[in-house]
N, C-alpha and C. Protein backbone atom coordinates (compact mmCIF):
# COMPACT_ATOMS: atom_id res chain seq x y z
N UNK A 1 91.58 9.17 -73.96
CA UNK A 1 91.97 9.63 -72.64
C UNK A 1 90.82 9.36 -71.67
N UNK A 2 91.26 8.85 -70.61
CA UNK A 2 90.23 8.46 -69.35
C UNK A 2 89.72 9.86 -68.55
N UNK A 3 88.85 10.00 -68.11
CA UNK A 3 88.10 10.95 -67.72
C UNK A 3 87.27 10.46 -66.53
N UNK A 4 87.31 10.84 -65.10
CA UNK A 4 86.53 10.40 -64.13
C UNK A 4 86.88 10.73 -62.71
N UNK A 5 86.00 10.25 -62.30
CA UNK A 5 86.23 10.55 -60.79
C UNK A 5 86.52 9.57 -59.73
N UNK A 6 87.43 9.68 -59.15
CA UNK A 6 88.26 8.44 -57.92
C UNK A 6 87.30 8.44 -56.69
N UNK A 7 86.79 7.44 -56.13
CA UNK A 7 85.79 7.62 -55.16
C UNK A 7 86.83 5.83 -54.32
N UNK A 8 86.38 5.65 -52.84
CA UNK A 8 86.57 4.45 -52.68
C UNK A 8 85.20 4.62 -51.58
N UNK A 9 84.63 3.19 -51.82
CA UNK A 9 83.64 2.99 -51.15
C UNK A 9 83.86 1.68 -49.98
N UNK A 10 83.40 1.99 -49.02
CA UNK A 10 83.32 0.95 -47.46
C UNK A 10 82.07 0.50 -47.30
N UNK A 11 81.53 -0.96 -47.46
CA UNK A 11 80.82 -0.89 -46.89
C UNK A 11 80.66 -2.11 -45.84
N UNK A 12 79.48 -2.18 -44.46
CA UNK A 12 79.65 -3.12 -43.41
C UNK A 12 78.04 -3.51 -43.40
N UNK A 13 77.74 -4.75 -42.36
CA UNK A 13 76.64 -5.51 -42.35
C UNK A 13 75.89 -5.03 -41.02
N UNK A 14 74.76 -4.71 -40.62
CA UNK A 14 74.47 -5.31 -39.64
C UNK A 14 73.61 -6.49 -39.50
N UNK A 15 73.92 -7.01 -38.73
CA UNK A 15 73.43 -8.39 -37.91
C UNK A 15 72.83 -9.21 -37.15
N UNK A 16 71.60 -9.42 -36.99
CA UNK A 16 71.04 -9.96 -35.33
C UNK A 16 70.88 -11.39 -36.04
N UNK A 17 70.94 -11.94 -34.83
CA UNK A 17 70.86 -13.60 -34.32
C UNK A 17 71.06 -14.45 -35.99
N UNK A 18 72.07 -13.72 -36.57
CA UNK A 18 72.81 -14.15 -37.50
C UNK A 18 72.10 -13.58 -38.85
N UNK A 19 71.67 -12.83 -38.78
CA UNK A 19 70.54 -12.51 -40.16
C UNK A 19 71.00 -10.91 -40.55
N UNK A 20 71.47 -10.93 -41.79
CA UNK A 20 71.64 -9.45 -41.88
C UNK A 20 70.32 -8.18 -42.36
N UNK A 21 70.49 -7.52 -41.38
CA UNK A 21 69.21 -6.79 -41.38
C UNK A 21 69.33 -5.03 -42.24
N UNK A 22 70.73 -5.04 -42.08
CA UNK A 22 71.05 -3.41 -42.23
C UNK A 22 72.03 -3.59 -42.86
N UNK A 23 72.58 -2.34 -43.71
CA UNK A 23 73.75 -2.29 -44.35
C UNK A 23 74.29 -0.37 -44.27
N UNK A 24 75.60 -0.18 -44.17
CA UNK A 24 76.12 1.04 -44.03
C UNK A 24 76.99 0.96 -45.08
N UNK A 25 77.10 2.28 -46.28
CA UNK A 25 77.92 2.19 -46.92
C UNK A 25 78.31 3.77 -46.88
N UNK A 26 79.71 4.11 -47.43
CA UNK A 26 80.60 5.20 -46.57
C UNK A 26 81.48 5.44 -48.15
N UNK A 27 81.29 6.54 -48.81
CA UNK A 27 81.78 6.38 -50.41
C UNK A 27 83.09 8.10 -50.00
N UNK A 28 83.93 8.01 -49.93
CA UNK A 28 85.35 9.03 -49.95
C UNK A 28 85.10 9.64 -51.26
N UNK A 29 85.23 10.45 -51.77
CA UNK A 29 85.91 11.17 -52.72
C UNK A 29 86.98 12.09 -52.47
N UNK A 30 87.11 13.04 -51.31
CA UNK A 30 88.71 13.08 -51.29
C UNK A 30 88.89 13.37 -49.95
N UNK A 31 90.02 14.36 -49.54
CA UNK A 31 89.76 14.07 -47.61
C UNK A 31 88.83 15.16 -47.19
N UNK A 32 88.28 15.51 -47.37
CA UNK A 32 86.82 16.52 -46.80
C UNK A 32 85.40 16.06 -46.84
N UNK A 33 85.28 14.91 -48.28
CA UNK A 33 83.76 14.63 -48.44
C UNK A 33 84.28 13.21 -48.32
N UNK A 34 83.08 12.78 -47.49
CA UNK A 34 82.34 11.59 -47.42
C UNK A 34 80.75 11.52 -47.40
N UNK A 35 80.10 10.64 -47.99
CA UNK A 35 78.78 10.41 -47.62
C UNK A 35 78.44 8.82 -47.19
N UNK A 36 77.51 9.42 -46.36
CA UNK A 36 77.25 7.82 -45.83
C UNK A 36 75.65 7.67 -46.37
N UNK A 37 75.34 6.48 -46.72
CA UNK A 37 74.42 5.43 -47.45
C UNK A 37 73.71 4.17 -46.55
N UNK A 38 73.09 4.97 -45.13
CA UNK A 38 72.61 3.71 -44.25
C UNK A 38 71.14 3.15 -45.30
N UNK A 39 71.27 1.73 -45.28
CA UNK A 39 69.92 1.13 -45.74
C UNK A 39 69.35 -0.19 -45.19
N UNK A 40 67.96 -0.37 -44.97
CA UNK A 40 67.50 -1.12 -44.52
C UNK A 40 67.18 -2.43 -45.11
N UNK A 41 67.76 -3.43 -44.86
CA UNK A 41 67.60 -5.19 -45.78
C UNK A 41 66.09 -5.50 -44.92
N UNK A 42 66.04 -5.60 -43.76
CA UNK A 42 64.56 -6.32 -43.09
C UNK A 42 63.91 -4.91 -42.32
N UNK A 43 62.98 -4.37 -42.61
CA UNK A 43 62.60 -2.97 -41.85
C UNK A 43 61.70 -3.60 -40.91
N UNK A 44 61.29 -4.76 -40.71
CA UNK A 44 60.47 -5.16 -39.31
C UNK A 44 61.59 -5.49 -38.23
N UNK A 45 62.43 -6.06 -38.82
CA UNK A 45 63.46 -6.50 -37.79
C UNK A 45 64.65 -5.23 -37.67
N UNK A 46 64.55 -4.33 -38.25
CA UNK A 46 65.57 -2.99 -38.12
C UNK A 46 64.66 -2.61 -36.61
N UNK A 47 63.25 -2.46 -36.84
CA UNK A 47 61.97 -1.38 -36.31
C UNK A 47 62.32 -2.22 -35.19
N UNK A 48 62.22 -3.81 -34.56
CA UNK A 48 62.53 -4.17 -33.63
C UNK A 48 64.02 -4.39 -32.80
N UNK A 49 64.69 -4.05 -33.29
CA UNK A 49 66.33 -3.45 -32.22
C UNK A 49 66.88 -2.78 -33.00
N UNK A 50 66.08 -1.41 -33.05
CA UNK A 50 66.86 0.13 -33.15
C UNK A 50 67.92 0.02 -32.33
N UNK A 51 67.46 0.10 -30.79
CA UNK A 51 69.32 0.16 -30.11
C UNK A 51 70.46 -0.28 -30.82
N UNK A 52 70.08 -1.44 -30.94
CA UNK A 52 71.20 -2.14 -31.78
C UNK A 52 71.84 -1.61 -33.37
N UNK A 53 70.72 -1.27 -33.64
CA UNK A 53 71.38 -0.49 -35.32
C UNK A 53 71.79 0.46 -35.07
N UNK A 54 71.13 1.43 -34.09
CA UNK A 54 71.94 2.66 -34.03
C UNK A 54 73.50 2.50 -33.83
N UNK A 55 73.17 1.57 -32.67
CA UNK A 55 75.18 1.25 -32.15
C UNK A 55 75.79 0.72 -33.31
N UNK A 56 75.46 0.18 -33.88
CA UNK A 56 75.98 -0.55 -35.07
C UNK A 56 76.46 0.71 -36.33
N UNK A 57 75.44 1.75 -36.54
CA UNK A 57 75.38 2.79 -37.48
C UNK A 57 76.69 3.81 -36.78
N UNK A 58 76.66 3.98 -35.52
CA UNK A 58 77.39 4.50 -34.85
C UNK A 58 78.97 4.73 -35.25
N UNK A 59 78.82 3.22 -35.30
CA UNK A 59 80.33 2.03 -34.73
C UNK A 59 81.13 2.17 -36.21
N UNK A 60 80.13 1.87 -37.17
CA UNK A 60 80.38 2.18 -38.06
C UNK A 60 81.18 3.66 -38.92
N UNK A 61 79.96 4.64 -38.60
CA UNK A 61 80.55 6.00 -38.90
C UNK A 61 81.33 6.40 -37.96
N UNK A 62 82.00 5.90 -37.41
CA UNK A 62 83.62 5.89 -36.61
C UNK A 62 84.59 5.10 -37.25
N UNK A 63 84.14 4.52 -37.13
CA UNK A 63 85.34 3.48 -38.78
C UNK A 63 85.76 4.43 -39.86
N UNK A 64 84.35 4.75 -40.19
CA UNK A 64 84.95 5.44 -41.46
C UNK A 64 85.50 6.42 -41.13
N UNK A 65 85.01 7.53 -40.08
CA UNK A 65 85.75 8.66 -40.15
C UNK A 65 87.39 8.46 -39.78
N UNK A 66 87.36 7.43 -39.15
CA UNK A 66 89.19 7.23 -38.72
C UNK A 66 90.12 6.53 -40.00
N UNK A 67 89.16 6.04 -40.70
CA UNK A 67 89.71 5.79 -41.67
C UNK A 67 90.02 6.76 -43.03
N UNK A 68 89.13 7.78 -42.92
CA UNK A 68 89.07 8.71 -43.98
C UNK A 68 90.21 9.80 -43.23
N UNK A 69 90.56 9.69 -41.84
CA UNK A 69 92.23 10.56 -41.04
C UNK A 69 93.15 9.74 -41.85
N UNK A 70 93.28 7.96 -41.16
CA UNK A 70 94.27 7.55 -41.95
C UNK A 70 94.33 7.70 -43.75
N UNK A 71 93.80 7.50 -44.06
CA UNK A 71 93.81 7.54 -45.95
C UNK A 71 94.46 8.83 -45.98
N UNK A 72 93.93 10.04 -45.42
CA UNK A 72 93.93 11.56 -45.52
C UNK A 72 95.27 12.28 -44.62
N UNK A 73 95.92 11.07 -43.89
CA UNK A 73 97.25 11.74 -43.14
C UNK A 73 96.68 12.80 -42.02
N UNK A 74 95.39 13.00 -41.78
CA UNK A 74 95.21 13.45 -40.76
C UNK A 74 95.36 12.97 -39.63
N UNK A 75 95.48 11.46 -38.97
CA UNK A 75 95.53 11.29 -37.66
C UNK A 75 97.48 11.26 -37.56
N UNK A 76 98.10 11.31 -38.10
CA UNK A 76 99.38 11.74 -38.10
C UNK A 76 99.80 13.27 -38.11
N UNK A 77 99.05 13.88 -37.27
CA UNK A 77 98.66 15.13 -37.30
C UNK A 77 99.07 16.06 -38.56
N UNK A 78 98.91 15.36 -39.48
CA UNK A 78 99.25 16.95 -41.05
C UNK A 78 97.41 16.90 -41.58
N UNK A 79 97.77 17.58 -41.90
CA UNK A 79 96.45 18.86 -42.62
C UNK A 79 95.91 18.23 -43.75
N UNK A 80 94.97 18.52 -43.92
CA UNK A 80 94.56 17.69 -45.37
C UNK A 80 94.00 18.92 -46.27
N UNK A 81 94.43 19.85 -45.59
CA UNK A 81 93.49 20.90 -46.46
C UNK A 81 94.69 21.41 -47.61
C-alpha cells in the first residue's frame, strides 16, 4: 500500500538581458498551505536589479496565489475550508 503526501510544485525564472538570474518555486499541499522557495542562480547580478527581482518575486507570488483560488475553487467564490 502507497503511503504519502500529494504536494504540486510551480516553479518560474527570472531573467535579465537574457540570463537567468533567480528562480521562484511555490510547492501546494492543500488549499491553505503554500510555501514559497525564492533562490538566487547569480547573487551579483540579483544584488544589481533588485527592482527587478522584487517585481518579478512579486508577479510571481500572485500567480501562485490565484492559482492556488483556482485549484482550491476559491475564486468561484466557494470556501475551501
Amino acid at each position: 500500500m502507497l503511503s504519502g503526501v500529494k504536494k504540486i510544485t510551480i516553479e518560474e525564472k527570472s531573467v535579465i538581458n537574457g540570463a537567468e538570474i533567480a528562480g521562484f518555486r511555490a510547492v501546494f499541499s492543500d488549499a491553505k498551505d503554500i510555501t514559497f522557495l525564492p533562490y538566487q542562480i547569480n547573487k551579483e547580478v540579483c544584488k544589481e536589479n533588485r527592482k527587478e527581482l522584487r517585481e518579478d518575486q512579486a508577479a510571481f507570488e500572485d500567480y501562485a496565489y490565484n492559482l492556488q483560488e483556482e485549484m482550491f475553487g476559491e475564486a468561484k467564490g466557494e470556501s475551501a475550508e
